[in-house]
C-alpha atoms as a PDB file:
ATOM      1  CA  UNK A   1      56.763  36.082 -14.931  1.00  0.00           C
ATOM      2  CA  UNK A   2      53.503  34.154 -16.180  1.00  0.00           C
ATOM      3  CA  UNK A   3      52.765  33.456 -19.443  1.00  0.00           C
ATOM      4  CA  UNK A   4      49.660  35.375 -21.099  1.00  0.00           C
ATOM      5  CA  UNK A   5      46.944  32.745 -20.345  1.00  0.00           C
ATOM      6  CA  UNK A   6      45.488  31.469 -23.869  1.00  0.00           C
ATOM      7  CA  UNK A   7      41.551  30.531 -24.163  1.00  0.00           C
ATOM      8  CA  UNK A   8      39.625  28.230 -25.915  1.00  0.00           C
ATOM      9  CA  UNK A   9      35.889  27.471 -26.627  1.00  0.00           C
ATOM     10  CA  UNK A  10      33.995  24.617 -24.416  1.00  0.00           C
ATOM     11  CA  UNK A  11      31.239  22.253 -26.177  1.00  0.00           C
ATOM     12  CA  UNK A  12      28.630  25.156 -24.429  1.00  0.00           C
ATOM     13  CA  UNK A  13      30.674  27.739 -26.873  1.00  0.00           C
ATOM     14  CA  UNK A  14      30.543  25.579 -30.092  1.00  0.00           C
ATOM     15  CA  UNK A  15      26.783  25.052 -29.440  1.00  0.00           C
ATOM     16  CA  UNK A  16      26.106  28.657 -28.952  1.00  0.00           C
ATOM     17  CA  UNK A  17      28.460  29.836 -32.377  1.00  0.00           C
ATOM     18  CA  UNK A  18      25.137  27.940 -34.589  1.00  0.00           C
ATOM     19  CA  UNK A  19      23.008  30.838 -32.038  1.00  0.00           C
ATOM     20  CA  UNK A  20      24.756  34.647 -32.401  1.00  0.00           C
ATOM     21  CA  UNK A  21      21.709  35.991 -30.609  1.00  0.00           C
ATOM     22  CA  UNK A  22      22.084  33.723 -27.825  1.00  0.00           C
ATOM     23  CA  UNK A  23      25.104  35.343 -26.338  1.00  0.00           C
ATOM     24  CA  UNK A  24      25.561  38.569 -28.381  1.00  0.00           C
ATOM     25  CA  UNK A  25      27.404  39.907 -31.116  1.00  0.00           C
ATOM     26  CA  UNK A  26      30.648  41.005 -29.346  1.00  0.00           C
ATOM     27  CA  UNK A  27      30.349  37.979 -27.013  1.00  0.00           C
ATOM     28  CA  UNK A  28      30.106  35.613 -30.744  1.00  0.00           C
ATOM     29  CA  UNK A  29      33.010  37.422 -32.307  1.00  0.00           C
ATOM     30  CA  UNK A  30      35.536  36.337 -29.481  1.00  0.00           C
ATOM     31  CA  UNK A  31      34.034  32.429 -29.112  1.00  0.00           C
ATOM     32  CA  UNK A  32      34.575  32.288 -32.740  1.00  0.00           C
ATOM     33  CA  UNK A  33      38.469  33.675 -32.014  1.00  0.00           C
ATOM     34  CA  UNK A  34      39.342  31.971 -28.918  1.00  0.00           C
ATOM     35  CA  UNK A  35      41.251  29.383 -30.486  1.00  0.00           C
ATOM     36  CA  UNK A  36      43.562  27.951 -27.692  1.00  0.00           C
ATOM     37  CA  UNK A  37      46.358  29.974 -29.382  1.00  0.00           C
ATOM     38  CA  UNK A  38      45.227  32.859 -29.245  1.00  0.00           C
ATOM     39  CA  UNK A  39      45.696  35.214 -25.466  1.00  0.00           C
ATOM     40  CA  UNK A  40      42.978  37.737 -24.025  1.00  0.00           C
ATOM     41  CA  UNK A  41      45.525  40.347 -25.741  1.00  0.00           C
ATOM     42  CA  UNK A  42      45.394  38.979 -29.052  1.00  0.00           C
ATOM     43  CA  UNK A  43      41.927  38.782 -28.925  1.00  0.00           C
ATOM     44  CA  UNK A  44      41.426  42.500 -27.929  1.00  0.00           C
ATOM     45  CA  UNK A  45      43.759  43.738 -31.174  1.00  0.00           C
ATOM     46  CA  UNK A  46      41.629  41.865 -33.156  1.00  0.00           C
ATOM     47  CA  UNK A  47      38.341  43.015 -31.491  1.00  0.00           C
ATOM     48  CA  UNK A  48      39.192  46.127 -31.660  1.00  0.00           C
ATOM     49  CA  UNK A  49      38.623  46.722 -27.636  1.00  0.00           C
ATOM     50  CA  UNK A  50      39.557  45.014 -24.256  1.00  0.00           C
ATOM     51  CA  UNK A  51      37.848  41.856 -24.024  1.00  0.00           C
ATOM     52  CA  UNK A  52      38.921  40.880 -20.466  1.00  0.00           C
ATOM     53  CA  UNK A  53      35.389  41.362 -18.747  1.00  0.00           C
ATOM     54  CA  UNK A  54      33.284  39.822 -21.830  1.00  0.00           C
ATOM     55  CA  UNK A  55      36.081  36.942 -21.656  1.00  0.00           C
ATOM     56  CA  UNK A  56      35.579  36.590 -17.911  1.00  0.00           C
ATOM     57  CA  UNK A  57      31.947  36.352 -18.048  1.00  0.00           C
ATOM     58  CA  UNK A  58      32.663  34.064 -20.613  1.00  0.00           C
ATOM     59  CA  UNK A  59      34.807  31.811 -18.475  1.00  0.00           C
ATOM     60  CA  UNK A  60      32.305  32.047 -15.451  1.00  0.00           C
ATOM     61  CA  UNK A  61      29.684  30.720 -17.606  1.00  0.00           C
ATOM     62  CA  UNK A  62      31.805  27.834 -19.151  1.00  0.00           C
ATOM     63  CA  UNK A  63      31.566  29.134 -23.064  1.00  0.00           C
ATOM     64  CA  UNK A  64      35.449  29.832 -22.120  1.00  0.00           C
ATOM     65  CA  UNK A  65      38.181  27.242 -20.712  1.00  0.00           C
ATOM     66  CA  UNK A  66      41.610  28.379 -19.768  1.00  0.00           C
ATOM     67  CA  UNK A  67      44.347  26.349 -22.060  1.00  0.00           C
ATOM     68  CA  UNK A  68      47.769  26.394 -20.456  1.00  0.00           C
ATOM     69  CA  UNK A  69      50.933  27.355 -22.772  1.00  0.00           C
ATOM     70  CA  UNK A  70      53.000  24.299 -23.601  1.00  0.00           C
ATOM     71  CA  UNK A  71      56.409  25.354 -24.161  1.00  0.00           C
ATOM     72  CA  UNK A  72      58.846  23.025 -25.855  1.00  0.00           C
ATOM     73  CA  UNK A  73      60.170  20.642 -23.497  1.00  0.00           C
ATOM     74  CA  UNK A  74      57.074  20.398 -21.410  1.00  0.00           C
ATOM     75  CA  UNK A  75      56.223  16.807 -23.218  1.00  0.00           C
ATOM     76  CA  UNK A  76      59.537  15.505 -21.980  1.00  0.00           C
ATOM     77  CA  UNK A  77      59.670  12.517 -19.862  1.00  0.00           C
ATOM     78  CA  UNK A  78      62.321  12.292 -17.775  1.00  0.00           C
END
């Protein structure tokens, strides 16, 4: 089973939050959310509305990176 992938903003994305007409409103309102915590399904309860495809396009043009879930024991060394 994967884990829900989690998203965070990029430099790009914290450039473009100063610029809400640069990218849209909807498009502002998640770069603002994505967090690194938060998943794609988080992000649509709180948007009100599936975000996958604005979060894609997102991704595709680097205002979105992909952060993977650390679970607890991932930092272990062995």
């Amino acid at each position: 089973m994967n884990a829900p992938q989690r998203i965070a903003k990029t430099p790009k994305a914290w450039e473009a939050l100063s610029r809400p007409d640069l990218v849209g409103r909807r498009a502002h309102s998640l770069l603002l959310m994505a967090n690194g915590r938060r998943s794609e399904r988080e992000l649509s309860a709180l948007l009100g509305g599936d975000v996958s495809d604005l979060a894609a396009g997102l991704l595709q043009q680097g205002y979105l990176q992909p952060v993977p879930l650390m679970l607890y024991g991932d930092n272990d060394s062995a």
